[in-house]
PDB file of N, CA and C in Angstrom:
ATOM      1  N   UNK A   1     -52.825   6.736  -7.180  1.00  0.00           N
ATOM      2  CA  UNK A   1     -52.117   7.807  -7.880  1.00  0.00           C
ATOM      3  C   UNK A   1     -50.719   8.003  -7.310  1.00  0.00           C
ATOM      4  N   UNK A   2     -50.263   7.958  -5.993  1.00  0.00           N
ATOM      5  CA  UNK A   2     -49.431   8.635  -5.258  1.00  0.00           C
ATOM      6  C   UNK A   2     -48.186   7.259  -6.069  1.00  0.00           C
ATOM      7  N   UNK A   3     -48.979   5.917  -5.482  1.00  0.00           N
ATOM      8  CA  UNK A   3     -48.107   4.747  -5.932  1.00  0.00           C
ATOM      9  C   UNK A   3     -47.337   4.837  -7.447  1.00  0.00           C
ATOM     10  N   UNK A   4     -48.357   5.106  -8.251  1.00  0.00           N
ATOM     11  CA  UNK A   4     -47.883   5.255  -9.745  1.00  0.00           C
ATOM     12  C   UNK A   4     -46.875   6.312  -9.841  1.00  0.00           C
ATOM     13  N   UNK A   5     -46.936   7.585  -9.109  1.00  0.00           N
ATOM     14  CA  UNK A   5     -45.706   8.708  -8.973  1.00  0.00           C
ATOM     15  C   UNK A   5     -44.755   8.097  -8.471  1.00  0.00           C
ATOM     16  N   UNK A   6     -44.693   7.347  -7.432  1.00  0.00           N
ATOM     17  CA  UNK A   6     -43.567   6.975  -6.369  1.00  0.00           C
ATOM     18  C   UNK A   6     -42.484   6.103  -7.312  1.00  0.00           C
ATOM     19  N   UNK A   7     -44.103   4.858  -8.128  1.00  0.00           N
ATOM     20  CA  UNK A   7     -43.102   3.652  -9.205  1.00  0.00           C
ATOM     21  C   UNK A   7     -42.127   4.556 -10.023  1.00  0.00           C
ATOM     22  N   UNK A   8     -42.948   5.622 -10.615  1.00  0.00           N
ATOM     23  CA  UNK A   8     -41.949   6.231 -11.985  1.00  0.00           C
ATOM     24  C   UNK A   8     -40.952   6.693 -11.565  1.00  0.00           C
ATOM     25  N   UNK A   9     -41.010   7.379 -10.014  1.00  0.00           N
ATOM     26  CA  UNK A   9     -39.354   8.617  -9.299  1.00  0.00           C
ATOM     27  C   UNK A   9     -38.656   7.723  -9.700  1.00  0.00           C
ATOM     28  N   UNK A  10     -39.188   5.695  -8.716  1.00  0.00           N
ATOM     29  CA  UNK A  10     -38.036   5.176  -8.674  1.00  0.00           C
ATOM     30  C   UNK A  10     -37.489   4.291  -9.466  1.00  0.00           C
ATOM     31  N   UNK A  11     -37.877   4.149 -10.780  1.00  0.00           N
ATOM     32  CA  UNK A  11     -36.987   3.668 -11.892  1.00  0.00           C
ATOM     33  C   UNK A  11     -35.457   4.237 -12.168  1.00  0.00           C
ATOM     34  N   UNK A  12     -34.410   3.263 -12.433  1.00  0.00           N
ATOM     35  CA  UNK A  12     -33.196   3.334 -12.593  1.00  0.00           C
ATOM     36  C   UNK A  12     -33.359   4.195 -13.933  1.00  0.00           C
ATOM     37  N   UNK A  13     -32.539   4.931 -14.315  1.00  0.00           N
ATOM     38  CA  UNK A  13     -31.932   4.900 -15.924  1.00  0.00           C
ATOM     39  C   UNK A  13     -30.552   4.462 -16.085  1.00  0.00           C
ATOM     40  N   UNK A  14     -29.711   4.690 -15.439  1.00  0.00           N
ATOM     41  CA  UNK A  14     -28.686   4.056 -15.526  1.00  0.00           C
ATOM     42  C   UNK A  14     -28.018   3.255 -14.746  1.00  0.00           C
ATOM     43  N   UNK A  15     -26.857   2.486 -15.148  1.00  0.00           N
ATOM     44  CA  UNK A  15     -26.117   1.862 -13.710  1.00  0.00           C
ATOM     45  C   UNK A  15     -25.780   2.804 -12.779  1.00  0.00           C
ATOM     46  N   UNK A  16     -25.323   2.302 -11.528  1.00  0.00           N
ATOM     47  CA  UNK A  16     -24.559   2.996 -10.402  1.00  0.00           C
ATOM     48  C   UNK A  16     -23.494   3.178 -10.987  1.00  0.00           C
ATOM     49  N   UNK A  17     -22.277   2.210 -11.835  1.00  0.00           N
ATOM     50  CA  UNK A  17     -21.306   2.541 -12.121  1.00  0.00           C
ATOM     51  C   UNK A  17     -20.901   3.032 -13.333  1.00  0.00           C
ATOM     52  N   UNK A  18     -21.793   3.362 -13.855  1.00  0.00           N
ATOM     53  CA  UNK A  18     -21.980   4.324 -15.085  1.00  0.00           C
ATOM     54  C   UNK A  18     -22.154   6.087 -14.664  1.00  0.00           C
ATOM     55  N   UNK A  19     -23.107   6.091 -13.361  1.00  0.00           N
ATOM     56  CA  UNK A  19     -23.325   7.352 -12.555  1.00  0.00           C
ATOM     57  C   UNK A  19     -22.110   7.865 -12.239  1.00  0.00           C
ATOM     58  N   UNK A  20     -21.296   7.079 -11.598  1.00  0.00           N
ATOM     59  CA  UNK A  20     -20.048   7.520 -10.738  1.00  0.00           C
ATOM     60  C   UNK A  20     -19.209   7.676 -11.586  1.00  0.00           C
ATOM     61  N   UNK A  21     -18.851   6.777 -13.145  1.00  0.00           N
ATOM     62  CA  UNK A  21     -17.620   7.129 -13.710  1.00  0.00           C
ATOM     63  C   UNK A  21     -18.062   8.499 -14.534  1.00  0.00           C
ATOM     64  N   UNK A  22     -19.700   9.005 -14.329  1.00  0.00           N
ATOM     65  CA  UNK A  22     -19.920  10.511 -14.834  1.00  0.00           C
ATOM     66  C   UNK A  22     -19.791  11.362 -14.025  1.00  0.00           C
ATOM     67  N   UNK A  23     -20.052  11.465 -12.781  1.00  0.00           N
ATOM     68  CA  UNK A  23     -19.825  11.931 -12.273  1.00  0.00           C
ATOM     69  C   UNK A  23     -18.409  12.915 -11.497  1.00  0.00           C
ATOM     70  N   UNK A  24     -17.558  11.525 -11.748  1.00  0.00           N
ATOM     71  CA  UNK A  24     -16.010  11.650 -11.594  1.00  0.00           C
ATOM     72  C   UNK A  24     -15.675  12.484 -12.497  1.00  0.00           C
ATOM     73  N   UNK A  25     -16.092  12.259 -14.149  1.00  0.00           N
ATOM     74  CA  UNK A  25     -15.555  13.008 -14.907  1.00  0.00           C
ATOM     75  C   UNK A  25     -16.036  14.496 -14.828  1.00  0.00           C
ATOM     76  N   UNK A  26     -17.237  14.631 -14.747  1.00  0.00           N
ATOM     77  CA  UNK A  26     -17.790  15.900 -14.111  1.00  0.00           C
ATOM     78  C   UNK A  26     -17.071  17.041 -13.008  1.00  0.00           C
ATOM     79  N   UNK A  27     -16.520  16.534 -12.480  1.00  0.00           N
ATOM     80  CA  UNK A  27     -15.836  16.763 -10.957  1.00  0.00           C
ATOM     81  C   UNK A  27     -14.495  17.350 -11.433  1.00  0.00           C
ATOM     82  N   UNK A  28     -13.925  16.157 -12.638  1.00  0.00           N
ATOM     83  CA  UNK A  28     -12.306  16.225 -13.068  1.00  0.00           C
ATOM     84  C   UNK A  28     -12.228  17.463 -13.948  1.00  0.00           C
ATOM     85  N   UNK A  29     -13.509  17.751 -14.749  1.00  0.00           N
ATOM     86  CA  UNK A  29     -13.348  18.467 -16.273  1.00  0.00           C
ATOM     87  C   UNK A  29     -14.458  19.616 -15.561  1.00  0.00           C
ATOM     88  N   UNK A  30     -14.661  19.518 -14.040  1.00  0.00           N
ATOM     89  CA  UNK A  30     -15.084  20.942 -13.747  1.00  0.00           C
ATOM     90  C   UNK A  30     -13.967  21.800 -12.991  1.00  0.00           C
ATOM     91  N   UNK A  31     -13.032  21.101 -12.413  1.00  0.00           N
ATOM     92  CA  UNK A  31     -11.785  21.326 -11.672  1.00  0.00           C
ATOM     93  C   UNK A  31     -10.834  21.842 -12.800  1.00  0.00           C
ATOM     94  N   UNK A  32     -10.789  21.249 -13.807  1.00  0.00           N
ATOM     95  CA  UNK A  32      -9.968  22.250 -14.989  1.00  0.00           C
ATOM     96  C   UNK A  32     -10.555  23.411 -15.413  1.00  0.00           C
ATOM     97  N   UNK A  33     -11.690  23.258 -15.420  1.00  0.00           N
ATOM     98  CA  UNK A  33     -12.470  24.669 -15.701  1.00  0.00           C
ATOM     99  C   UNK A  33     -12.538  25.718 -15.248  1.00  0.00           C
ATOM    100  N   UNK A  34     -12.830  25.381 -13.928  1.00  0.00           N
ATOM    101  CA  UNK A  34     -12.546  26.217 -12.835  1.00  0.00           C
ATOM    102  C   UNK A  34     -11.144  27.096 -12.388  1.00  0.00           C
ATOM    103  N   UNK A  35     -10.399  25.845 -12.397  1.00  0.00           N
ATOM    104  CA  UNK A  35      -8.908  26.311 -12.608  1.00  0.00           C
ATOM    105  C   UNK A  35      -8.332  27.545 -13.691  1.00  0.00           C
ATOM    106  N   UNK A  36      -8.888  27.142 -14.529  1.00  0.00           N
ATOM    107  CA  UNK A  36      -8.565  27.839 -15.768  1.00  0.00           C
ATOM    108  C   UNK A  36      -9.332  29.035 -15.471  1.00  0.00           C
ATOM    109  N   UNK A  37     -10.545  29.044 -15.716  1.00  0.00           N
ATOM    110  CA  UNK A  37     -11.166  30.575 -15.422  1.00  0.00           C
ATOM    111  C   UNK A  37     -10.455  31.519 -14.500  1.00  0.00           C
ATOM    112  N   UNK A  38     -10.394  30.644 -13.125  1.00  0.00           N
ATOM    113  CA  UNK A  38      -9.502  31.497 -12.105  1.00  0.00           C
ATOM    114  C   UNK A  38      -8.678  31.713 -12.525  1.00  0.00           C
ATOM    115  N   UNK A  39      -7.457  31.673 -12.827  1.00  0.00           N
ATOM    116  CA  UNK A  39      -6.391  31.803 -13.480  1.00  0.00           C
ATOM    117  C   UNK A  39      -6.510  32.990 -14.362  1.00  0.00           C
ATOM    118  N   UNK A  40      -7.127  32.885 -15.125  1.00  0.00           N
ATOM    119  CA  UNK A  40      -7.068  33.843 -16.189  1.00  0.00           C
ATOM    120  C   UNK A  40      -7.991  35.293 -15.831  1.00  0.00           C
ATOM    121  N   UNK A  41      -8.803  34.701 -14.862  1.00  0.00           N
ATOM    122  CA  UNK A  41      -9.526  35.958 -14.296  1.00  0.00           C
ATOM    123  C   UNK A  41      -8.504  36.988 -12.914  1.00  0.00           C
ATOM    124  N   UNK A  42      -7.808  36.354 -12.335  1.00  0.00           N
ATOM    125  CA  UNK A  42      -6.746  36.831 -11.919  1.00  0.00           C
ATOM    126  C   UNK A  42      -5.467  37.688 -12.477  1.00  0.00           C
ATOM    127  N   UNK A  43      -5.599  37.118 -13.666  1.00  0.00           N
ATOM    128  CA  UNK A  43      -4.306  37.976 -14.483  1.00  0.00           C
ATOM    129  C   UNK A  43      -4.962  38.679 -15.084  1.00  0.00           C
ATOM    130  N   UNK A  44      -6.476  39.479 -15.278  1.00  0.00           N
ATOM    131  CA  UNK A  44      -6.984  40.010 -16.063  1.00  0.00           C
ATOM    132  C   UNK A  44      -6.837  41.566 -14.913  1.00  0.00           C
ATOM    133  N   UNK A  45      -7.137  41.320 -13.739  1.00  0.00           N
ATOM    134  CA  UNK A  45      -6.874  42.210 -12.423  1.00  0.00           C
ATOM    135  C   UNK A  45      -5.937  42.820 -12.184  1.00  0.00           C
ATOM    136  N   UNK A  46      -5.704  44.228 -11.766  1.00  0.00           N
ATOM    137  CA  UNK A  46      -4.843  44.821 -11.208  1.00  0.00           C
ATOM    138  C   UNK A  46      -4.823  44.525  -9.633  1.00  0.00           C
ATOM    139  N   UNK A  47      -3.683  43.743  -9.032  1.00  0.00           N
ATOM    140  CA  UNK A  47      -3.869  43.064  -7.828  1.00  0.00           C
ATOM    141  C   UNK A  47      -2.263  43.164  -7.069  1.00  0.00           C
ATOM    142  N   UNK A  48      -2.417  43.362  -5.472  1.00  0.00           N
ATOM    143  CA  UNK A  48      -1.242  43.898  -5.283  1.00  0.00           C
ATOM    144  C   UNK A  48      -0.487  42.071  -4.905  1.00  0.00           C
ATOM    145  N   UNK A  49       0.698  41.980  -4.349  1.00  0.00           N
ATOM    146  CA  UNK A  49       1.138  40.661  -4.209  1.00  0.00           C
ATOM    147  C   UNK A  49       0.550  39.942  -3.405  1.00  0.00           C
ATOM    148  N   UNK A  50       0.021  41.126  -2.246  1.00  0.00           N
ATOM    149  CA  UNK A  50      -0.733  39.971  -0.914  1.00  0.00           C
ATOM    150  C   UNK A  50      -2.303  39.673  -1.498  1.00  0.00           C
ATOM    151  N   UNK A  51      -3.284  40.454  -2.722  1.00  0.00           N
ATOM    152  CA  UNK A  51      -4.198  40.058  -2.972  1.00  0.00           C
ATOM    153  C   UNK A  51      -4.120  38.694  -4.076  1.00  0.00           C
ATOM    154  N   UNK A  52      -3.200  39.058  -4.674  1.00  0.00           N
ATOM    155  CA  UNK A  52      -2.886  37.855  -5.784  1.00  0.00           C
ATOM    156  C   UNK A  52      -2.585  36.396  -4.972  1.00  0.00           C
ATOM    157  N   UNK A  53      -1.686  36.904  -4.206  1.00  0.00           N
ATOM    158  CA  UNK A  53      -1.423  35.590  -3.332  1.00  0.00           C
ATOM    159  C   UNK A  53      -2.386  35.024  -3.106  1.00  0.00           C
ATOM    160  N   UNK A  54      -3.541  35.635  -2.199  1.00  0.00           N
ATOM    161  CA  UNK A  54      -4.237  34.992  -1.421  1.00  0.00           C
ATOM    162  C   UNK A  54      -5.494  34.899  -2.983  1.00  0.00           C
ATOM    163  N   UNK A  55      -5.508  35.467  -3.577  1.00  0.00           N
ATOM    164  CA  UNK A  55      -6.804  34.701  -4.763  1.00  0.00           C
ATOM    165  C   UNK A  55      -6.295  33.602  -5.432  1.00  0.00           C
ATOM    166  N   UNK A  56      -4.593  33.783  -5.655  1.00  0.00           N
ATOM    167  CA  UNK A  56      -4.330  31.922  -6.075  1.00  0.00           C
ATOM    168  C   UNK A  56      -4.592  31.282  -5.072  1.00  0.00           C
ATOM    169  N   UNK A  57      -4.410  30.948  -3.635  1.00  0.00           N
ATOM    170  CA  UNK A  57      -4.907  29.960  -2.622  1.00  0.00           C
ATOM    171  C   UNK A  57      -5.997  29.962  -2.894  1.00  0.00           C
ATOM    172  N   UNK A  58      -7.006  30.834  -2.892  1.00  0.00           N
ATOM    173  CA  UNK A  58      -8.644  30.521  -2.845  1.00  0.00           C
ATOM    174  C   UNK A  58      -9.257  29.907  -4.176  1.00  0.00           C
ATOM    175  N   UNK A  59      -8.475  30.475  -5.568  1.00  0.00           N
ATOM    176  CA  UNK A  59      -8.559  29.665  -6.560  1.00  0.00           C
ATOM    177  C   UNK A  59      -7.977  28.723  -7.051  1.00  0.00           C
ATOM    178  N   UNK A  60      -7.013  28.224  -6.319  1.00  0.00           N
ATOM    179  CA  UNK A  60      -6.949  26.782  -6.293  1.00  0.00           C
ATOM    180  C   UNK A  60      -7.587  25.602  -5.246  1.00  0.00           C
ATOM    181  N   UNK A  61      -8.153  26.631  -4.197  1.00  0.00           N
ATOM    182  CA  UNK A  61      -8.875  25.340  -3.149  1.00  0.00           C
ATOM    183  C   UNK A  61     -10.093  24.504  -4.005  1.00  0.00           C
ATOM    184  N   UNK A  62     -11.222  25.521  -5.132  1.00  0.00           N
ATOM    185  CA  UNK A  62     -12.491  25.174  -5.538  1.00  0.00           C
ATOM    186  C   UNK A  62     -12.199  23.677  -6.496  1.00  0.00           C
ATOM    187  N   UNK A  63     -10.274  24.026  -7.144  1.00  0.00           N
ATOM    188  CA  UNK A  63     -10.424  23.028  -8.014  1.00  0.00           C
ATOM    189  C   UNK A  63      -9.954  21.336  -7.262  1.00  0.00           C
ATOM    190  N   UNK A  64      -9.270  21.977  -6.435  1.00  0.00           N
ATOM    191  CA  UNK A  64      -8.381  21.061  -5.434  1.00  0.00           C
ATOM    192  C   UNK A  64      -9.592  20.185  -4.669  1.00  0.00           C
ATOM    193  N   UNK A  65     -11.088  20.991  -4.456  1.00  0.00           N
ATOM    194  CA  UNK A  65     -12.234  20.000  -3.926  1.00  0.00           C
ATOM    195  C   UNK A  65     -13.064  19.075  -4.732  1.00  0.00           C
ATOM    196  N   UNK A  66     -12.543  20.090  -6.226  1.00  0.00           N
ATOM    197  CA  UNK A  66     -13.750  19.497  -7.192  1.00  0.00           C
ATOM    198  C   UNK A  66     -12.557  17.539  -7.198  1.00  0.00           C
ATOM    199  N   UNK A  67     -11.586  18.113  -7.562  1.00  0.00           N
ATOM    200  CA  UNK A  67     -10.855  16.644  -7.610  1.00  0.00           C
ATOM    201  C   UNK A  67     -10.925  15.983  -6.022  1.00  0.00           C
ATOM    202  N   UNK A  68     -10.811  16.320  -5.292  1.00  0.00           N
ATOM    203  CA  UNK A  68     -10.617  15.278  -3.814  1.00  0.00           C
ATOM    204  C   UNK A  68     -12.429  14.458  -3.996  1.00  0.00           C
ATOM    205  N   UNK A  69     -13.615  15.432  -4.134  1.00  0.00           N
ATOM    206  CA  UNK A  69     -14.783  14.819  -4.521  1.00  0.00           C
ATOM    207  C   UNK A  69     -14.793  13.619  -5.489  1.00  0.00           C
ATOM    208  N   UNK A  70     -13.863  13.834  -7.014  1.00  0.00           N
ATOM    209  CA  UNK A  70     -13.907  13.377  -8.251  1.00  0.00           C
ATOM    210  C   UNK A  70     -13.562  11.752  -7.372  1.00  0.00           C
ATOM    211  N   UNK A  71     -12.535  11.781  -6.686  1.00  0.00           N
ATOM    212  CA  UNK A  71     -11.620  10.890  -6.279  1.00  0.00           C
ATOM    213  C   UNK A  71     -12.034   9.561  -5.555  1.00  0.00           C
ATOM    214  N   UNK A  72     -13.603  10.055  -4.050  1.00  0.00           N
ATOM    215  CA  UNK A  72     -13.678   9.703  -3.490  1.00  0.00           C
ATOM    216  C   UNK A  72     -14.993   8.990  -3.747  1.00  0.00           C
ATOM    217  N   UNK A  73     -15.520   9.724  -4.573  1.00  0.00           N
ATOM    218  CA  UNK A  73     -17.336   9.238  -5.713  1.00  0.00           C
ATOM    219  C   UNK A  73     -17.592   8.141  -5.395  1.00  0.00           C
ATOM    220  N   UNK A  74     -15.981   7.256  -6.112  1.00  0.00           N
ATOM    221  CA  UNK A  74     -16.462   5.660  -6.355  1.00  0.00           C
ATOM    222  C   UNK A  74     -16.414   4.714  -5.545  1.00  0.00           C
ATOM    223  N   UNK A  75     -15.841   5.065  -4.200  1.00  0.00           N
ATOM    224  CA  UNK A  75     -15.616   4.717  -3.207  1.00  0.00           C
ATOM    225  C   UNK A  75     -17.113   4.606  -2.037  1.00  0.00           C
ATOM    226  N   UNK A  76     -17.496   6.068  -2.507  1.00  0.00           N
ATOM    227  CA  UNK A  76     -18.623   5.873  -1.539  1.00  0.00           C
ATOM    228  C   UNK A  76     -19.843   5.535  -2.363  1.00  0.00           C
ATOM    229  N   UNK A  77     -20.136   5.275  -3.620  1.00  0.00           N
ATOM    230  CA  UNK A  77     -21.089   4.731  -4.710  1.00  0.00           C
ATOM    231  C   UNK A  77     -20.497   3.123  -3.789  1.00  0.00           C
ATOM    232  N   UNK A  78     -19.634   2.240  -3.764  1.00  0.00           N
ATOM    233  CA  UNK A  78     -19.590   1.100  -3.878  1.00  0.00           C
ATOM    234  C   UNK A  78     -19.391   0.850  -2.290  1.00  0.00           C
ATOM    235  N   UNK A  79     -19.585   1.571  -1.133  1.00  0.00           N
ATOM    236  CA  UNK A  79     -19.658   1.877  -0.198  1.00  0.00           C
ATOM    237  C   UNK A  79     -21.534   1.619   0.305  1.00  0.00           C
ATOM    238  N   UNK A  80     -22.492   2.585  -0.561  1.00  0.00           N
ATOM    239  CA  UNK A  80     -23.464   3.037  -0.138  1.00  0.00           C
ATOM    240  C   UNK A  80     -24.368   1.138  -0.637  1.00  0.00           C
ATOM    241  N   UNK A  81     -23.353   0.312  -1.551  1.00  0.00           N
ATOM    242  CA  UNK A  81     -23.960  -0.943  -2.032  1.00  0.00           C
ATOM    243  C   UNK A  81     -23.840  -1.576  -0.843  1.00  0.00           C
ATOM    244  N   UNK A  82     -22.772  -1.583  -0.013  1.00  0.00           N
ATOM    245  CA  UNK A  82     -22.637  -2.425   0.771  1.00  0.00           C
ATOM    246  C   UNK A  82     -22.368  -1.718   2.546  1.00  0.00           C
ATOM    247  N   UNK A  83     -23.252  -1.761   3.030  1.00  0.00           N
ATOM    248  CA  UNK A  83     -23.638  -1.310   4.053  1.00  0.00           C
ATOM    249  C   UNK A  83     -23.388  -1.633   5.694  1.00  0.00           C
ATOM    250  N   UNK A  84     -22.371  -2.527   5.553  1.00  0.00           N
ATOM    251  CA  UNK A  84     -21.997  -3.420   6.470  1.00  0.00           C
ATOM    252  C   UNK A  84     -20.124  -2.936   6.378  1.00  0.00           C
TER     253      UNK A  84
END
């Protein structure tokens, strides 16, 4: 029984490099999203200059990671193939 669970977890459905170029996009078109919400949720606020300031730095770090992640995906997908 345990074997037959273990076979099915580990069936592929897709390529590796089909994963990563979704993933990337995931990352890219969640970083605009994000961006955008912040943005607009900030100007919706009554906020003095030093709070505004510091919520654009903090709402631009979430999108600024989602892309440095987007960036580095395919690198470590074709990384994790080759192990040496």
């Amino acid at each position: 029984m345990t074997g037959n669970v273990t076979r099915f977890f580990g069936r592929t459905v897709s390529s590796e490099a089909f994963d990563a170029k979704l993933g990337q996009g995931v990352c890219f078109a969640g970083s605009m999203v994000m961006l955008v919400a912040s943005l607009w949720k900030l100007t919706q606020l009554e906020l003095s200059e030093a709070q505004f300031f510091f919520g654009m730095l903090l709402s631009l770090s979430v999108p600024l990671l989602l892309i440095i992640v987007g960036m580095v995906l395919p690198s470590a997908v074709a990384a994790s193939k080759h192990p040496d």
